[in-house]
Protein backbone atom coordinates (compact mmCIF):
# COMPACT_ATOMS: atom_id res chain seq x y z
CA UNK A 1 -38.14 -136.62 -49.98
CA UNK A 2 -39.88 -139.75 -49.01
CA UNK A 3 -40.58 -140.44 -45.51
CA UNK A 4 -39.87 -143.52 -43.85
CA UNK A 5 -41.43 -144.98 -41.65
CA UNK A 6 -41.57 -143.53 -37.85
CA UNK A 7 -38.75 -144.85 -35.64
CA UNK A 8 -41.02 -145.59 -32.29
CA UNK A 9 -37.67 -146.89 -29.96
CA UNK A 10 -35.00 -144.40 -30.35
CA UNK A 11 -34.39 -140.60 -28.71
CA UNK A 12 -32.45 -137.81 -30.31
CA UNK A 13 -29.71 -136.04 -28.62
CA UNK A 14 -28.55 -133.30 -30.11
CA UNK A 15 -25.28 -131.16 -28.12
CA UNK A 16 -24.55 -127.19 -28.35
CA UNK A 17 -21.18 -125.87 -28.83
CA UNK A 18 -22.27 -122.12 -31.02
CA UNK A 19 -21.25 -122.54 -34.48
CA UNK A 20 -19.71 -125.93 -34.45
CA UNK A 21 -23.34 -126.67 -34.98
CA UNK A 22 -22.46 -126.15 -38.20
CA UNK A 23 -21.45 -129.51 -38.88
CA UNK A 24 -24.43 -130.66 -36.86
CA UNK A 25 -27.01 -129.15 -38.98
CA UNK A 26 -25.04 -130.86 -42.16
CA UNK A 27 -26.35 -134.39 -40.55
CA UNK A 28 -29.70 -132.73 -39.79
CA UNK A 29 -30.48 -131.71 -43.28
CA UNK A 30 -28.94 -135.21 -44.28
CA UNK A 31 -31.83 -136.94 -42.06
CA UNK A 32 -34.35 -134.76 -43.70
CA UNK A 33 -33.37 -135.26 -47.07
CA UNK A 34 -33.59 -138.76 -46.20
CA UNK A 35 -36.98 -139.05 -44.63
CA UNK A 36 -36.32 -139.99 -41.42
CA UNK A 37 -38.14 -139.39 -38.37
CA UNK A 38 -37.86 -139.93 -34.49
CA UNK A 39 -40.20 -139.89 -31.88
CA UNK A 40 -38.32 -137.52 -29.23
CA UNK A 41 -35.63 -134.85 -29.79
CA UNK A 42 -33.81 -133.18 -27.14
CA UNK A 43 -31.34 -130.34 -27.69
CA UNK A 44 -29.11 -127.90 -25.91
CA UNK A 45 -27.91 -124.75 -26.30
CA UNK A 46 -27.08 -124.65 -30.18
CA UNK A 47 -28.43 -128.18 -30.21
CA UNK A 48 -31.78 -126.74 -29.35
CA UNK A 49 -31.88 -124.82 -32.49
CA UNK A 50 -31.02 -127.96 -34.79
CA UNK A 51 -33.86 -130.09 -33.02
CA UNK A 52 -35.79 -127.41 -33.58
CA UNK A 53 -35.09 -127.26 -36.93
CA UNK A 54 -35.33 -130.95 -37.22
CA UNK A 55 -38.47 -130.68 -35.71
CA UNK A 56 -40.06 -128.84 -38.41
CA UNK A 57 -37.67 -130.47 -41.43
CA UNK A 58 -36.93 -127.43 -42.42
CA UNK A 59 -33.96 -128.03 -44.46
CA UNK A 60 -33.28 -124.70 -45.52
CA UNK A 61 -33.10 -123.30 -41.97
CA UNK A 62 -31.13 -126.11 -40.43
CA UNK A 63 -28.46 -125.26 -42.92
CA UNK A 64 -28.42 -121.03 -43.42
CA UNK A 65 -28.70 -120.83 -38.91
CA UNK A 66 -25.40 -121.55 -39.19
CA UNK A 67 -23.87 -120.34 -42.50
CA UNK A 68 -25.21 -117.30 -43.90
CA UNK A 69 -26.77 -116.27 -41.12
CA UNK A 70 -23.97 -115.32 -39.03
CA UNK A 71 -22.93 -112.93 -41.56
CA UNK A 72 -26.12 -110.85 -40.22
CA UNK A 73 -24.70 -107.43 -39.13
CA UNK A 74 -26.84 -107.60 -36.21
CA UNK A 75 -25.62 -111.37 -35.41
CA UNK A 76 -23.17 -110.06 -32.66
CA UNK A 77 -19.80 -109.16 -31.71
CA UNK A 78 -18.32 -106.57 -29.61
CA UNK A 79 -20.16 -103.72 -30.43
CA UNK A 80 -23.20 -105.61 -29.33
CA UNK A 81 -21.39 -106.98 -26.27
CA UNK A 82 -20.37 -103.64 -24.69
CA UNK A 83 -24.19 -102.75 -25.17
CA UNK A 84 -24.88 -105.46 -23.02
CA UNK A 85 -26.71 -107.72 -25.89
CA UNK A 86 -24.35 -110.22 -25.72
CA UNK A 87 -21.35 -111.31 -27.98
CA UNK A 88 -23.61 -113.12 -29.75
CA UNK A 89 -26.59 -110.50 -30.14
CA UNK A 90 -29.28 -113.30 -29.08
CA UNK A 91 -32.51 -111.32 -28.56
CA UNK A 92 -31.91 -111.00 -32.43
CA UNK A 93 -30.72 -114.75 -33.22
CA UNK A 94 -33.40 -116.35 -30.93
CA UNK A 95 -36.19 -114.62 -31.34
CA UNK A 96 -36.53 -111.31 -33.76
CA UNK A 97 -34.90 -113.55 -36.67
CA UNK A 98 -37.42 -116.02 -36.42
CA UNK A 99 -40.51 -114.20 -36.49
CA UNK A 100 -42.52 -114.54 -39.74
CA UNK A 101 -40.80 -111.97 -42.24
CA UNK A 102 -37.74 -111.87 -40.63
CA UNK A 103 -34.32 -113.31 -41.73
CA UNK A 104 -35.13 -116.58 -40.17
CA UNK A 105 -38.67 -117.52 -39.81
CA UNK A 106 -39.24 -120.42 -37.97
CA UNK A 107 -42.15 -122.59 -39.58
CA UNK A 108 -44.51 -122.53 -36.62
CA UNK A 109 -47.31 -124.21 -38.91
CA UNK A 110 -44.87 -127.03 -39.72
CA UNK A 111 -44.09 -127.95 -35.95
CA UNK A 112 -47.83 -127.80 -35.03
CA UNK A 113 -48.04 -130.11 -37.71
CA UNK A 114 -45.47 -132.68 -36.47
CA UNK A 115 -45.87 -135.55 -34.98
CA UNK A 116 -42.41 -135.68 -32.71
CA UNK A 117 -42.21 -134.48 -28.87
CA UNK A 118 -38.94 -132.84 -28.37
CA UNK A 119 -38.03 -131.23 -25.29
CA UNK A 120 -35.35 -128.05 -25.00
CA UNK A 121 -32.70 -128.09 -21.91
CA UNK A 122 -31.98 -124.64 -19.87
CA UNK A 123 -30.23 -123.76 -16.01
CA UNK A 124 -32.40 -121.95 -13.62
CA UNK A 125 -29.52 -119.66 -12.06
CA UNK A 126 -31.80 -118.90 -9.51
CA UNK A 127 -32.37 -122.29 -7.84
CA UNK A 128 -29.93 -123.91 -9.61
CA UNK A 129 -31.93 -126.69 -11.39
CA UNK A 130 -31.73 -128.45 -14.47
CA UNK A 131 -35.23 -127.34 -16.69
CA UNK A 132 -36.60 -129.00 -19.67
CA UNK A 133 -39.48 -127.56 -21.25
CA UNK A 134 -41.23 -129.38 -23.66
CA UNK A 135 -44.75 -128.70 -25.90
CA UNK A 136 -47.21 -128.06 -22.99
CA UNK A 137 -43.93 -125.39 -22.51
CA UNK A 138 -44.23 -123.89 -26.02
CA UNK A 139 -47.73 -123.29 -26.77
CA UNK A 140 -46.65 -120.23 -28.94
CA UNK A 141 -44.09 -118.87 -31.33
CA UNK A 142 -42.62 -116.55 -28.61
CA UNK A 143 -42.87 -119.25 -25.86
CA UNK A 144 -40.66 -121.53 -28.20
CA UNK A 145 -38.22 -118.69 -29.53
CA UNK A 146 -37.49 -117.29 -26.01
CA UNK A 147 -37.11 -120.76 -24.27
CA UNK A 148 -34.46 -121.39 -27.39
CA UNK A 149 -32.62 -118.14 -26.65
CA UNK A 150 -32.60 -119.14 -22.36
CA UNK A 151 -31.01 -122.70 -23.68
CA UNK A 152 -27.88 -121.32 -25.69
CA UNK A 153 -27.09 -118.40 -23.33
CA UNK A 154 -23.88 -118.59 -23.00
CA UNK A 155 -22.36 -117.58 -19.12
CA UNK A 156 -20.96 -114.01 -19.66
CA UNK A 157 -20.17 -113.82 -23.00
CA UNK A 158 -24.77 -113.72 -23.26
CA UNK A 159 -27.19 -112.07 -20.98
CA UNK A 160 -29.42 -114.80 -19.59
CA UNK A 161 -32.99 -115.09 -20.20
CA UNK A 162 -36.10 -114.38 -17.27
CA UNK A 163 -39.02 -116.29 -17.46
CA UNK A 164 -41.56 -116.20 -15.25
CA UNK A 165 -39.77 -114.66 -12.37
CA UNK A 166 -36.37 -116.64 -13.08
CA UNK A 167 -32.80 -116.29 -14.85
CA UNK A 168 -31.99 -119.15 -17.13
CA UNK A 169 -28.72 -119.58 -18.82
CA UNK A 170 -27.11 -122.11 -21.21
CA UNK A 171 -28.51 -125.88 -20.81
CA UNK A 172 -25.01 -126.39 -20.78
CA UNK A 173 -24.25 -126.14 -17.02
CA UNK A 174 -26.74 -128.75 -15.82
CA UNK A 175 -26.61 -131.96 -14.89
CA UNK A 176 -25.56 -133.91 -18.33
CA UNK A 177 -22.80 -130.88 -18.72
CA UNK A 178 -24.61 -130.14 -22.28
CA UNK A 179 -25.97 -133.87 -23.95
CA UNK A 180 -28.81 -134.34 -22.37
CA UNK A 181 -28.90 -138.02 -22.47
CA UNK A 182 -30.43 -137.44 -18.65
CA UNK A 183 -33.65 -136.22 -20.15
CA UNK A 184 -34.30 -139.10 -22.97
CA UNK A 185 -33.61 -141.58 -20.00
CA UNK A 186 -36.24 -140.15 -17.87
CA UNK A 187 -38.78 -140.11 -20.48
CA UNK A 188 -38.21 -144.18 -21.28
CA UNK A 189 -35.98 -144.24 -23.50
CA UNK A 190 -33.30 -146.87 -23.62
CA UNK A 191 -31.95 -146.32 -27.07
CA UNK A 192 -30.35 -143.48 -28.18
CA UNK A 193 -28.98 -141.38 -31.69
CA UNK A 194 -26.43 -138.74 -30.20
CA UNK A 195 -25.38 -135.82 -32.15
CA UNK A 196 -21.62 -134.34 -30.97
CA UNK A 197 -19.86 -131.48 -31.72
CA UNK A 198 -16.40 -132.46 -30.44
CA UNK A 199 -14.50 -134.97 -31.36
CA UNK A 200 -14.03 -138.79 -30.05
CA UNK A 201 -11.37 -138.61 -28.32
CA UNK A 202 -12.14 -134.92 -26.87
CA UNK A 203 -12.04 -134.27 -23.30
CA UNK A 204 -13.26 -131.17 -21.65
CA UNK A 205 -11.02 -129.19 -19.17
CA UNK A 206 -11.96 -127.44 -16.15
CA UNK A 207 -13.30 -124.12 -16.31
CA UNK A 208 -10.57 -121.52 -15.81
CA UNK A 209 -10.82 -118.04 -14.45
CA UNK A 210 -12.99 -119.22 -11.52
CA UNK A 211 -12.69 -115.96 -8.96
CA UNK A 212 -13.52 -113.60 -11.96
CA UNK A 213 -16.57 -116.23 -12.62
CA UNK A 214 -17.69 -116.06 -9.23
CA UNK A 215 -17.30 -112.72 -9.06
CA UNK A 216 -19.36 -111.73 -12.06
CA UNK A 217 -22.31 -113.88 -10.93
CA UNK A 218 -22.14 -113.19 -6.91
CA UNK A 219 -25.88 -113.22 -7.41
CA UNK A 220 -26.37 -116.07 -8.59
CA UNK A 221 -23.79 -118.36 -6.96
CA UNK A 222 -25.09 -121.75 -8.50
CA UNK A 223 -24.55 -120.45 -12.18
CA UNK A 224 -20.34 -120.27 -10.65
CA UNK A 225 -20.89 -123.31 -8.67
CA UNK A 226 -22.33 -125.41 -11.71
CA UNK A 227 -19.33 -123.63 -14.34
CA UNK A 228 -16.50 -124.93 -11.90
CA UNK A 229 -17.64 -128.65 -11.68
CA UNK A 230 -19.69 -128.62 -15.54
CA UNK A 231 -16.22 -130.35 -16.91
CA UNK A 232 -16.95 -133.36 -14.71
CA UNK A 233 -20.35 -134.04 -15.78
CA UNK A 234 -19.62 -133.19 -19.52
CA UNK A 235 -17.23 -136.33 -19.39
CA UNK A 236 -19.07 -138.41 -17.23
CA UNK A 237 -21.67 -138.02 -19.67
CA UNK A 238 -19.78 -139.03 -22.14
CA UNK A 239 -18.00 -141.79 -20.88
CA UNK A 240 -21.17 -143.46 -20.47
CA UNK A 241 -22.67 -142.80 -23.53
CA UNK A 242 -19.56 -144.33 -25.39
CA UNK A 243 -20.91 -147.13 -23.05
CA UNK A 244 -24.37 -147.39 -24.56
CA UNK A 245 -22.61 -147.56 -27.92
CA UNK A 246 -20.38 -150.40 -26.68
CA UNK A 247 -23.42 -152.41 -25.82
CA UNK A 248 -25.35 -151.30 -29.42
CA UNK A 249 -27.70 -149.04 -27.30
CA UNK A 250 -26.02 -145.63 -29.02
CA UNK A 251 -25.25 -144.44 -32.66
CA UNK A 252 -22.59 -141.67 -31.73
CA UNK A 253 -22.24 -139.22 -34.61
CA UNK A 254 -19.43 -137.15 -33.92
CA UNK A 255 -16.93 -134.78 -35.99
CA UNK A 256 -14.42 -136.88 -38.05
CA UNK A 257 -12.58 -133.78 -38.36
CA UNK A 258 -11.28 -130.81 -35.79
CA UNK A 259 -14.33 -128.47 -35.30
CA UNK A 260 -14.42 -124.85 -35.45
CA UNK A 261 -14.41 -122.35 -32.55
CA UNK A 262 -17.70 -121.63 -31.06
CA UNK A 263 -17.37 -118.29 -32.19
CA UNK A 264 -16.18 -118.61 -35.72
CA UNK A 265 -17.99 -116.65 -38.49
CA UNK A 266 -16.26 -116.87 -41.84
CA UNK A 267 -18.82 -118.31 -44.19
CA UNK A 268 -16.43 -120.23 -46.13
CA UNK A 269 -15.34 -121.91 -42.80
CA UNK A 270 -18.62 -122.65 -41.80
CA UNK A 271 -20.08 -123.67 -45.28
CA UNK A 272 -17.12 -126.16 -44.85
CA UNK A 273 -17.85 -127.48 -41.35
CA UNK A 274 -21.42 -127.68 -42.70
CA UNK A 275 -20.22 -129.47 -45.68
CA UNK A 276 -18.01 -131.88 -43.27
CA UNK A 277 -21.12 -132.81 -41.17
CA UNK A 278 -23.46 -133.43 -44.29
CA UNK A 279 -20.83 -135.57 -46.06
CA UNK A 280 -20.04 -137.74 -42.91
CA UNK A 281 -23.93 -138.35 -42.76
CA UNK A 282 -24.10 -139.41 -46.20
CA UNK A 283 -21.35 -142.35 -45.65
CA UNK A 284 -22.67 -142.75 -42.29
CA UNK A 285 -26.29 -142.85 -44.08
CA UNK A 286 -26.87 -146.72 -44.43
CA UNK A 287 -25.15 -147.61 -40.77
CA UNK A 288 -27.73 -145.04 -39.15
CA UNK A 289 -30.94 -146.30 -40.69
CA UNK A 290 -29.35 -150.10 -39.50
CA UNK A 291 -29.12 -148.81 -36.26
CA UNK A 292 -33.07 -147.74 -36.27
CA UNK A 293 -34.38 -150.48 -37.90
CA UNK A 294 -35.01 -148.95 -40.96
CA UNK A 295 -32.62 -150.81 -43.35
């Protein structure tokens, strides 16, 4: 691996959706291999986890977090979500895993070392607000791990995370409706490489179930509030982010191919989606380094 030179002009956006990250983290190894390198990365939910790992270039983790990995026994299911740990078990995903030793370890060394700001998106249920924490945010392994884990909780189906006095739950529900393409705009940036995990032509239906959902979080009525309209803002963001690309101000990278469920675990289906994301990126390869000036 070679680097190229550092792209100075353009933000990364990288969306969640659980496991069809998978085909994410095939275009994140891709850039690795590849030596390319932002300024700025933002990420939500399961997007958080490949910035993070884009962060660090660690090539080998962007591609087992969402293969091998979930064929952990402590990864989740329902035997972890009837203990209250979550569907997904993410106490153990977001931050045992990726202590040194562990399954996962996260190369802390690696993103002290690097020279990009990236920023991670979470919802304060308790006020309702949109958070982004960046590096002044994650001055330690924990910090980082645990701020990952608040991102990608998922409403229900994942107990949220409390930090300093507050709930946070999935990045998801705030104001972008999961691409934060808010956050690289309020830091400067006017060009932008997004990451998807749905399709083109996907559009994103309004929640259903809405008494149970306000039911379940009566305490915290602006995680139910921000689930019923979150549809709205997910396409609003993307409307005008197909925009951007219209005027040459995006590179959209986005599935060619139907993803998998946010819940799927069969390696061979994920090794697949992987496989999917990594190929796209390689044909995709010489159009993204035009886009950045690097051709």
């Amino acid at each position: 691996m070679t680097d190229q030179p550092l792209v100075t002009d353009t933000a990364l956006v990288i969306e969640g959706g659980a496991m069809r990250g998978a085909h994410s983290a095939g275009l994140i190894v891709a850039l690795i291999e590849a030596g390319i390198r932002l300024p700025w990365v933002v990420g939500i939910s399961a997007g958080a986890t490949n910035a993070s790992n884009f962060v660090t270039r660690d090539a080998w983790r962007a591609h087992a977090s969402f293969t091998t990995f979930a064929q952990e026994r402590d990864f989740g299911g329902w035997r972890t979500f009837v203990r209250g740990k979550g569907i997904f078990n993410s106490q153990f995903i977001y931050q045992e895993s990726g202590l040194p030793d562990n399954v996962l370890p996260f190369d802390w060394q690696a993103y002290v070392e690097s020279p990009m700001e990236w920023k991670i998106g979470a919802f304060d249920a308790t006020t309702g607000e949109t958070v982004y924490w960046g590096r002044d945010d994650m001055k330690t392994l924990p910090d980082l791990l645990a701020r990952v884990q608040a991102s990608a909780s998922m409403p229900v189906l994942m107990p949220g995370v409390r930090l300093d006095g507050h709930l946070y739950v999935d990045g998801a529900l705030g104001t972008s409706g999961g691409i934060a393409l808010d956050a690289a705009q309020s830091d400067g940036f006017e060009k932008f490489f997004v990451v998807l995990t749905q399709e083109r032509d996907y559009v994103k239906e309004p929640q259903n179930h809405l008494r149970f959902v306000r039911q379940y979080y009566r305490r915290y009525p602006a995680v139910a509030d921000a689930m019923t309209t979150r549809a709205d803002r997910y396409n609003r963001t993307r409307e005008e982010l197909f925009e951007l690309e219209k005027a040459g101000k995006a590179y959209v990278f986005a599935p060619q191919i139907a993803p998998v469920s946010n819940g799927e675990r069969r390696l061979p289906v994920l090794e697949a989606m992987y496989r999917a994301g990594y190929d796209q990126a390689q044909r995709e390869l010489p159009a993204i380094q035009e886009f950045l000036g690097l051709a």
